[in-house]
C-alpha atoms as a PDB file:
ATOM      1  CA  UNK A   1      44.195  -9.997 -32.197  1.00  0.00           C
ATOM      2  CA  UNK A   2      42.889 -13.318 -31.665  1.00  0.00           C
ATOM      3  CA  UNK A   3      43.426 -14.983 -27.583  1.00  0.00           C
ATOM      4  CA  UNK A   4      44.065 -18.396 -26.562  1.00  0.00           C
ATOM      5  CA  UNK A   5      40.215 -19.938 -25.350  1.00  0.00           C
ATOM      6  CA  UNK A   6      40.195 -20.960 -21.803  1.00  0.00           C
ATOM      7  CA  UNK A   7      39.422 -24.375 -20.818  1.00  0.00           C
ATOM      8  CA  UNK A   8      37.459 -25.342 -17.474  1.00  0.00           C
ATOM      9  CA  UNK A   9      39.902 -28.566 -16.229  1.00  0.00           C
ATOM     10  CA  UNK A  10      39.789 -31.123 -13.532  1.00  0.00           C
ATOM     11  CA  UNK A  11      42.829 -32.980 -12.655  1.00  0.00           C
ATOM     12  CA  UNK A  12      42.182 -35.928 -10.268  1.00  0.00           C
ATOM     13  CA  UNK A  13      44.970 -37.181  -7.518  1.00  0.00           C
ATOM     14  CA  UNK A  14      46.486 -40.409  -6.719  1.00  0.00           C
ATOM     15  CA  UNK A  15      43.953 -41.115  -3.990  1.00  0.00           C
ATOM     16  CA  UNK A  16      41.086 -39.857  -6.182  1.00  0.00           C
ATOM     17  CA  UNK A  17      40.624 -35.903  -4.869  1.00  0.00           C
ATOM     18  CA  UNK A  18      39.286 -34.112  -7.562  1.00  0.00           C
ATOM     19  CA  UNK A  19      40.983 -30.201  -8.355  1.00  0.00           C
ATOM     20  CA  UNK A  20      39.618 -27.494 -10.211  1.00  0.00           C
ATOM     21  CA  UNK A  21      41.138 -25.028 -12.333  1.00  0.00           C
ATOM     22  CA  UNK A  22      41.079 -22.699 -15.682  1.00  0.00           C
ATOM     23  CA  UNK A  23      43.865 -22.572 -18.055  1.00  0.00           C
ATOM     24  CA  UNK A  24      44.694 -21.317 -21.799  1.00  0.00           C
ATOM     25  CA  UNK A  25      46.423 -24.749 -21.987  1.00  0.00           C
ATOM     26  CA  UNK A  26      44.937 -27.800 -19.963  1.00  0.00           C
ATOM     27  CA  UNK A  27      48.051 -30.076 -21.096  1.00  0.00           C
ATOM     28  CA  UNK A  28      50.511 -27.951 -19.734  1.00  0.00           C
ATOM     29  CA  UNK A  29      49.031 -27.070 -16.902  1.00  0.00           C
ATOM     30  CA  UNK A  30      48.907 -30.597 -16.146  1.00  0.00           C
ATOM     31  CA  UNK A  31      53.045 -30.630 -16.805  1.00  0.00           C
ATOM     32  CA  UNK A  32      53.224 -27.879 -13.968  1.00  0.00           C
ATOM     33  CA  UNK A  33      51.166 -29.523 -11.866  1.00  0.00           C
ATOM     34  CA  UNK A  34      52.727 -33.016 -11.898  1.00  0.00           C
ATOM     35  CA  UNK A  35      55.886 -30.779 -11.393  1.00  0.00           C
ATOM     36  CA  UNK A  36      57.743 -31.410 -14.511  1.00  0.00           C
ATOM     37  CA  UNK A  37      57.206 -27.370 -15.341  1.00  0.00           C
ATOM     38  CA  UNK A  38      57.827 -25.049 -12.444  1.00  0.00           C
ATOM     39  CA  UNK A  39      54.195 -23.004 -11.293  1.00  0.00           C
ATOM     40  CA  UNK A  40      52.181 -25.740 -10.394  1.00  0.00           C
ATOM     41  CA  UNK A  41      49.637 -25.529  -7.346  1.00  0.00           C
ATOM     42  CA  UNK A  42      50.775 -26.252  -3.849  1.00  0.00           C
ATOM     43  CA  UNK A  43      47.440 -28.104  -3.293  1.00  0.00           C
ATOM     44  CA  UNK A  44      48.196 -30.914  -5.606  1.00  0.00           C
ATOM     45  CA  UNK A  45      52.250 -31.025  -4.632  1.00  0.00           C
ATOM     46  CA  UNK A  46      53.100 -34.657  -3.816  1.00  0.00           C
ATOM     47  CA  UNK A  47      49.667 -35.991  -4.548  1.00  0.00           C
ATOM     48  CA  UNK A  48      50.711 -37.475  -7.994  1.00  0.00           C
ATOM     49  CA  UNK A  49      50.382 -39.133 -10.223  1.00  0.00           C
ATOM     50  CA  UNK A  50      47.802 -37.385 -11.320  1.00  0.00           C
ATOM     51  CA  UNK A  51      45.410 -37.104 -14.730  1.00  0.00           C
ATOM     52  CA  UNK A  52      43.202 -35.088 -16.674  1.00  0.00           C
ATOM     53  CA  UNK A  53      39.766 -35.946 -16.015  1.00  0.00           C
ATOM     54  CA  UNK A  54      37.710 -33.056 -17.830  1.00  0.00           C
ATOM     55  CA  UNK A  55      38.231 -30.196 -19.409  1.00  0.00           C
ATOM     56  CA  UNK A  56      35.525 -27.657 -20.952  1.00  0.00           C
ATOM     57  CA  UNK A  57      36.550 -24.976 -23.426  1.00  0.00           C
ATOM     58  CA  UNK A  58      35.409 -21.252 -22.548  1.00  0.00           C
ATOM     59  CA  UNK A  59      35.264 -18.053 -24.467  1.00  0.00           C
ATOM     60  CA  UNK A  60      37.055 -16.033 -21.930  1.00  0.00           C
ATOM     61  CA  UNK A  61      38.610 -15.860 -18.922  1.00  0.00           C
ATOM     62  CA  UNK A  62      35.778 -14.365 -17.312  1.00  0.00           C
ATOM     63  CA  UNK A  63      33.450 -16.719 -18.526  1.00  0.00           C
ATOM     64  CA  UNK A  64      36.140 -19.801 -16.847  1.00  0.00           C
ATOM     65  CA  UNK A  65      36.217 -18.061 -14.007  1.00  0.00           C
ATOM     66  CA  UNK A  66      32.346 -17.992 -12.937  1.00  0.00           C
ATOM     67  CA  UNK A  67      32.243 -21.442 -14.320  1.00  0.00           C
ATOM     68  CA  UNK A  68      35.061 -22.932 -12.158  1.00  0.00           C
ATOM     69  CA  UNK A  69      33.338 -21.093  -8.915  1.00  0.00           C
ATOM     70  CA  UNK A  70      29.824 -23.066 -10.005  1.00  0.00           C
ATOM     71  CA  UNK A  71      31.878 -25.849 -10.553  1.00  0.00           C
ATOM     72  CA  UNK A  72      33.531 -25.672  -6.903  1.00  0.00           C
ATOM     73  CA  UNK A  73      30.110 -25.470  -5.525  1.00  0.00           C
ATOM     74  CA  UNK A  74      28.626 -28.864  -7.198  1.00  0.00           C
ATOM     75  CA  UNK A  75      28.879 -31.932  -5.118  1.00  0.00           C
ATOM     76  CA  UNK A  76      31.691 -34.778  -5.868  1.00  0.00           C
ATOM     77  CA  UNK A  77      28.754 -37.017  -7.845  1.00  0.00           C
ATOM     78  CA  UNK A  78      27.227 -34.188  -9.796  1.00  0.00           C
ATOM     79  CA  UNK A  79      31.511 -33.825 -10.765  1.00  0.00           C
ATOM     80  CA  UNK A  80      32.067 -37.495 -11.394  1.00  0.00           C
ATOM     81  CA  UNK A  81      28.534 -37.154 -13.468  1.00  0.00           C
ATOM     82  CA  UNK A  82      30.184 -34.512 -15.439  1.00  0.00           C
ATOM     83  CA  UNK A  83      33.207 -36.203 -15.684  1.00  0.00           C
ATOM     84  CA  UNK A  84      31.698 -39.360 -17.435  1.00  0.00           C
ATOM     85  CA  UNK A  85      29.475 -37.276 -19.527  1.00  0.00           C
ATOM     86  CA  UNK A  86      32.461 -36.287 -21.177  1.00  0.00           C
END
């Protein structure tokens, strides 16, 4: 049995905030967030439009998961620097 990789994303807000997350599916993740698919995050309600700024593919959850902690930790211009890396 074969699993969906997870992707590292960042999604950034109409005012320019920058969220974190991990999903099997960065594009529809997006959808929910933006609120045209029900689950999206209550952190990012009514703080659209917003876009897909990066997203890093993972092996595993597990692996996402420590990832998007040392991602939470890096300051917003070692983000943006990853973010035009890209």
């Amino acid at each position: 049995m074969t699993t969906a990789p997870w992707f590292l994303y960042m999604v950034r807000t109409a005012t320019g905030h920058l969220y974190t997350g991990i999903s099997t599916d960065p594009a529809r993740r997006l959808r929910q967030h933006n609120g045209e698919l029900t689950g999206g995050a209550k952190a990012l309600r009514g703080k659209g439009p917003l876009q897909l700024v990066y997203q890093q593919p993972m092996t595993n959850r597990a692996e996402a998961s420590k990832a998007e902690y040392q991602f939470k930790q890096l300051s917003r211009a070692a983000k943006e620097q990853r973010i035009s890396e890209q």
